[in-house]
N, C-alpha and C. Protein backbone atom coordinates (compact mmCIF):
# COMPACT_ATOMS: atom_id res chain seq x y z
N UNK A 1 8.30 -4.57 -17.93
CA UNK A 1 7.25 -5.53 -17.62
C UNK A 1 5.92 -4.95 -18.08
N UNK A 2 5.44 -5.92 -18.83
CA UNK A 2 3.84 -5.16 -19.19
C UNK A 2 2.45 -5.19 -18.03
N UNK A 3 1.77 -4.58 -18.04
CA UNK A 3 1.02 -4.25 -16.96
C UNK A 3 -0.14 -5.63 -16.78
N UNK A 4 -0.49 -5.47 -18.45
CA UNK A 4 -1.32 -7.01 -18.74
C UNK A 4 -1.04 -8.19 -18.19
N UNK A 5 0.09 -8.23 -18.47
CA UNK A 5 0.90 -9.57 -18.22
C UNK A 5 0.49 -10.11 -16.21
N UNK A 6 1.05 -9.23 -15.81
CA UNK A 6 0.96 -8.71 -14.05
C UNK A 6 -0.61 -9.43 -14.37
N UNK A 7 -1.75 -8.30 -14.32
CA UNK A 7 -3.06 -8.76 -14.55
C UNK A 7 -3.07 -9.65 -14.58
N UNK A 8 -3.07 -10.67 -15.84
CA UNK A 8 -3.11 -11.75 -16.12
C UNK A 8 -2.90 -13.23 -15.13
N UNK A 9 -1.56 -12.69 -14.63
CA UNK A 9 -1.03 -13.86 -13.59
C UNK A 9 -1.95 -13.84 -12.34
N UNK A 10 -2.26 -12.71 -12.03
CA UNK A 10 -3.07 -12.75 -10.49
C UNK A 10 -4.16 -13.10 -10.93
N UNK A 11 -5.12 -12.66 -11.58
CA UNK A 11 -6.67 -13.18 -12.36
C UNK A 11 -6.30 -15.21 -12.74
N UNK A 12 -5.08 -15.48 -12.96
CA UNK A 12 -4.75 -16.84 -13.12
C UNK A 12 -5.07 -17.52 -12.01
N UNK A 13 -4.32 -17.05 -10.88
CA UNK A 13 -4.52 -17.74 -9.49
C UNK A 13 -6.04 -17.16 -8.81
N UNK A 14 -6.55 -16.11 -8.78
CA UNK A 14 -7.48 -15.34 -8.48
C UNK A 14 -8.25 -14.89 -9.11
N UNK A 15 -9.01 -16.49 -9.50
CA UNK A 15 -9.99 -16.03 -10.55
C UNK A 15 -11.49 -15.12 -10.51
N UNK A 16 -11.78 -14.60 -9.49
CA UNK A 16 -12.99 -13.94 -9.06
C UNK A 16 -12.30 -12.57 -8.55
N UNK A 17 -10.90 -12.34 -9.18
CA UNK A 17 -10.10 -11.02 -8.65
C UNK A 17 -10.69 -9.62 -9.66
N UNK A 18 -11.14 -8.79 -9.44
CA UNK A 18 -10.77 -7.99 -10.24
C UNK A 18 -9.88 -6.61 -9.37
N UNK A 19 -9.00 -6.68 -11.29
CA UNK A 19 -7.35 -6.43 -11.04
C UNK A 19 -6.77 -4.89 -12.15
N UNK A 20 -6.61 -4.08 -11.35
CA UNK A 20 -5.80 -3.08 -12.40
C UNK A 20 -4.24 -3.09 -11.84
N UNK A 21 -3.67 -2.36 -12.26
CA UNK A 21 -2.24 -2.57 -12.42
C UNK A 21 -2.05 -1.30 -12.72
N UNK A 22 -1.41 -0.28 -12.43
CA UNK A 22 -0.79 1.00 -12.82
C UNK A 22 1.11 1.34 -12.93
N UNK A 23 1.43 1.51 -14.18
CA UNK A 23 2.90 2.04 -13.84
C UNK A 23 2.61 3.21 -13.44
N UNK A 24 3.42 2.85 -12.33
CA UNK A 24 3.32 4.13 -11.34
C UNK A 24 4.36 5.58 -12.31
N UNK A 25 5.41 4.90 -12.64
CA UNK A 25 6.61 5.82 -12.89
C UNK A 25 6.92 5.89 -14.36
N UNK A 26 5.93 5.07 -15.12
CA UNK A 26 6.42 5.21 -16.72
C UNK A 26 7.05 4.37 -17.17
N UNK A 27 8.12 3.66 -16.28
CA UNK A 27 9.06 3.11 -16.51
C UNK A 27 9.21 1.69 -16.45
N UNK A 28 7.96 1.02 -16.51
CA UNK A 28 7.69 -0.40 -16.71
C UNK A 28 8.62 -1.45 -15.76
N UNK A 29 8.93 -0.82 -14.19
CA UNK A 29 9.28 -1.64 -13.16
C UNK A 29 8.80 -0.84 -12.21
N UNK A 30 7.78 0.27 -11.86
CA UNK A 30 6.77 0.22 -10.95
C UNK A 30 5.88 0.26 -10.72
N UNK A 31 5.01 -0.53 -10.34
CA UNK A 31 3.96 -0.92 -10.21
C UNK A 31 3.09 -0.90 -9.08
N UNK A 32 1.76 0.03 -9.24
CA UNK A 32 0.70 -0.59 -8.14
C UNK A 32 -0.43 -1.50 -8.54
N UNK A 33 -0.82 -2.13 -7.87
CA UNK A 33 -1.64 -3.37 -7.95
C UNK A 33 -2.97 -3.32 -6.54
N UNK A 34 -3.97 -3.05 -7.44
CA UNK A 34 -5.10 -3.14 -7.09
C UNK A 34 -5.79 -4.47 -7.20
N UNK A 35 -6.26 -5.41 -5.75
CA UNK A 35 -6.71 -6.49 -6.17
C UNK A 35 -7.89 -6.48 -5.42
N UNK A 36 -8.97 -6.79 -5.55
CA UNK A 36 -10.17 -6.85 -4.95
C UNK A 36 -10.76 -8.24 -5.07
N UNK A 37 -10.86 -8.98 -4.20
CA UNK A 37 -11.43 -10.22 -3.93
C UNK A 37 -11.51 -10.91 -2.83
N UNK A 38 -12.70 -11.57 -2.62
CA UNK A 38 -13.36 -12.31 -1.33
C UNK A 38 -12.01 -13.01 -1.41
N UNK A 39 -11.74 -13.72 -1.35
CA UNK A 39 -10.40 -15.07 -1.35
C UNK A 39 -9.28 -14.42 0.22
N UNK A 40 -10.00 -12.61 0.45
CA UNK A 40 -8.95 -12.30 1.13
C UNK A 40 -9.54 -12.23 2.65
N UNK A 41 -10.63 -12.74 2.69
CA UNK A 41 -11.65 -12.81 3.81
C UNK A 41 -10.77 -13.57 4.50
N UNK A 42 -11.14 -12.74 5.64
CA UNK A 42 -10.04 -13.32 7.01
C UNK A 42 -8.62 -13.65 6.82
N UNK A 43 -8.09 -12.82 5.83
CA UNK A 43 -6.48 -12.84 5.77
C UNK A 43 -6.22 -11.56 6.11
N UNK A 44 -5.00 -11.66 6.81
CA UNK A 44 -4.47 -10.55 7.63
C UNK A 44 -3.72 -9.59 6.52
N UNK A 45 -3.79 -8.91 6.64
CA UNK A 45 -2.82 -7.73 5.58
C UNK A 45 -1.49 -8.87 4.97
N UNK A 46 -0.39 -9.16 5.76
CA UNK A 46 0.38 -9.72 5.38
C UNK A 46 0.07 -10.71 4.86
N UNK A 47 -0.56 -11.81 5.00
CA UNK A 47 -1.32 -12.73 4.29
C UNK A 47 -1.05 -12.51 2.43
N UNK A 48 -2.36 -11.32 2.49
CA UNK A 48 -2.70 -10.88 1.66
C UNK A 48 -1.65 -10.60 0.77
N UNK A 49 -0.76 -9.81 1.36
CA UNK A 49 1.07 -9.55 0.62
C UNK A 49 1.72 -10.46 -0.05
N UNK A 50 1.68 -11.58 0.44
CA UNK A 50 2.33 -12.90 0.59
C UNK A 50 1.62 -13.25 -0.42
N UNK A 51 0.39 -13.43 -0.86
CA UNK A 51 0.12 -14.21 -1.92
C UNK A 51 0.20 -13.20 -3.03
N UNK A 52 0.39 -12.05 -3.02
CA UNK A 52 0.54 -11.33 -4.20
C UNK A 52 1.88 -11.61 -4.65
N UNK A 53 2.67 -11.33 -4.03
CA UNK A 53 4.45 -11.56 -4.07
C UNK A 53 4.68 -12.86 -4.57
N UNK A 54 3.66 -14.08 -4.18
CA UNK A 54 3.90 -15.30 -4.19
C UNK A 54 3.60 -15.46 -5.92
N UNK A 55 2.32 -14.72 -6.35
CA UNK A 55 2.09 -15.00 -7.57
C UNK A 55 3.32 -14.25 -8.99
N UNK A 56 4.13 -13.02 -8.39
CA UNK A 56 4.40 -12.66 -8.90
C UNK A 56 6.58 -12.47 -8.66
N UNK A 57 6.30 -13.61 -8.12
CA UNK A 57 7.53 -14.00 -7.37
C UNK A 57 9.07 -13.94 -8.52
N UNK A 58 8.44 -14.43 -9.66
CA UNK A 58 9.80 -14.85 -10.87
C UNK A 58 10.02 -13.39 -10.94
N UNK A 59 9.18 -12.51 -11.19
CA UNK A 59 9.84 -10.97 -11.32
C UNK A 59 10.13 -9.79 -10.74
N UNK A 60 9.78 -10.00 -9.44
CA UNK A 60 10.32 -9.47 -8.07
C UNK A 60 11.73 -9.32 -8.38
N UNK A 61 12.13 -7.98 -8.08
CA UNK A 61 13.70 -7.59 -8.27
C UNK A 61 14.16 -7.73 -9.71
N UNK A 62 13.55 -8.28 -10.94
CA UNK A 62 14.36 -8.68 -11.71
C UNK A 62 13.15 -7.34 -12.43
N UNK A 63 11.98 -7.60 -13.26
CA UNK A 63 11.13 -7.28 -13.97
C UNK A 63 10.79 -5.81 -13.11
N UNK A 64 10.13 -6.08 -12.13
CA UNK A 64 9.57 -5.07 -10.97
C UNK A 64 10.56 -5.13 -9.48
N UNK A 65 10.63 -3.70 -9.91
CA UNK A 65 11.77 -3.26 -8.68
C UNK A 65 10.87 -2.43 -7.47
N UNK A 66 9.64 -2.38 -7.88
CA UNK A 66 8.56 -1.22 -7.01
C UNK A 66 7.07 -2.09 -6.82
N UNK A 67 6.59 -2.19 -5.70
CA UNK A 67 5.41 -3.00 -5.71
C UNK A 67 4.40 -2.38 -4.97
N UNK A 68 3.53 -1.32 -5.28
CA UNK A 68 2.78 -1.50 -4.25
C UNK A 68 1.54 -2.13 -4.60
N UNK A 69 0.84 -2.34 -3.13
CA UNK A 69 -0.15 -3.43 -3.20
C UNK A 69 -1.47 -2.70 -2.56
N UNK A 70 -2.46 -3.16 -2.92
CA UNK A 70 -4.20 -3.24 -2.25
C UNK A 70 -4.70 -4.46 -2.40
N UNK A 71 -5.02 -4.83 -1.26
CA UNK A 71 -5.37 -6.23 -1.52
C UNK A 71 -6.48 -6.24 -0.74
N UNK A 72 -8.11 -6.17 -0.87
CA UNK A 72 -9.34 -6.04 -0.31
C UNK A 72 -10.32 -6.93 -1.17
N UNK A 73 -11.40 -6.67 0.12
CA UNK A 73 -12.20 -7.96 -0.01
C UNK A 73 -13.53 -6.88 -0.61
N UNK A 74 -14.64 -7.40 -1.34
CA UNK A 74 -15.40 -6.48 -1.96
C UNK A 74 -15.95 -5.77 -1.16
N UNK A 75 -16.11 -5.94 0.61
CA UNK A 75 -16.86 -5.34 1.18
C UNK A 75 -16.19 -4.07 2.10
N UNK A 76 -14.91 -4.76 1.90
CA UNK A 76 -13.64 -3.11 2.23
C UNK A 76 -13.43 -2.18 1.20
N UNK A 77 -13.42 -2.67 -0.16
CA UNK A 77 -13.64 -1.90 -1.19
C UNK A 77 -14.75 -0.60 -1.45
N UNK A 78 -15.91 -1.15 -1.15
CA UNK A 78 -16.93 -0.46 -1.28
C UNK A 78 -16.91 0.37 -0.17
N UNK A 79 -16.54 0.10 1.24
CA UNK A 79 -16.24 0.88 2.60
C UNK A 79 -15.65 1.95 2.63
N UNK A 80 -14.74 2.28 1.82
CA UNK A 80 -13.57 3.23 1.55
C UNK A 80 -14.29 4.27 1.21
């Protein structure tokens, strides 16, 4: 799975996202996913999960076997 591609789809649905993507393992099925955007204001962690998974749902198990996620709002971002 290419990393762009990933990018691409979440910046599709989440257009005020900014988005990196790292193979974690080299091996072009694990992936972490950095997403930063207001859209996540007042969504609960799982929430937040749920629409990542949701966007990237066709390649869950098939493409990407490893997911991890960050899913923050610009003002948790900068908090850290």
């Amino acid at each position: 799975m290419d990393s762009n591609l990933i990018k691409e789809m979440i910046q599709k649905v989440i257009s005020d996202a900014n988005v990196e993507v790292y193979d974690t393992t080299g091996t072009f099925d694990h992936f972490k996913v950095v997403v930063i955007s207001n859209i996540f204001k007042d969504m609960t962690l799982i929430k937040r999960h749920k629409l990542i998974y949701k966007i990237l749902n066709q390649y869950i198990t098939k493409e990407i076997h490893a997911l991890q996620i960050v899913a923050q709002t610009q003002e948790e971002f900068h908090n850290e």
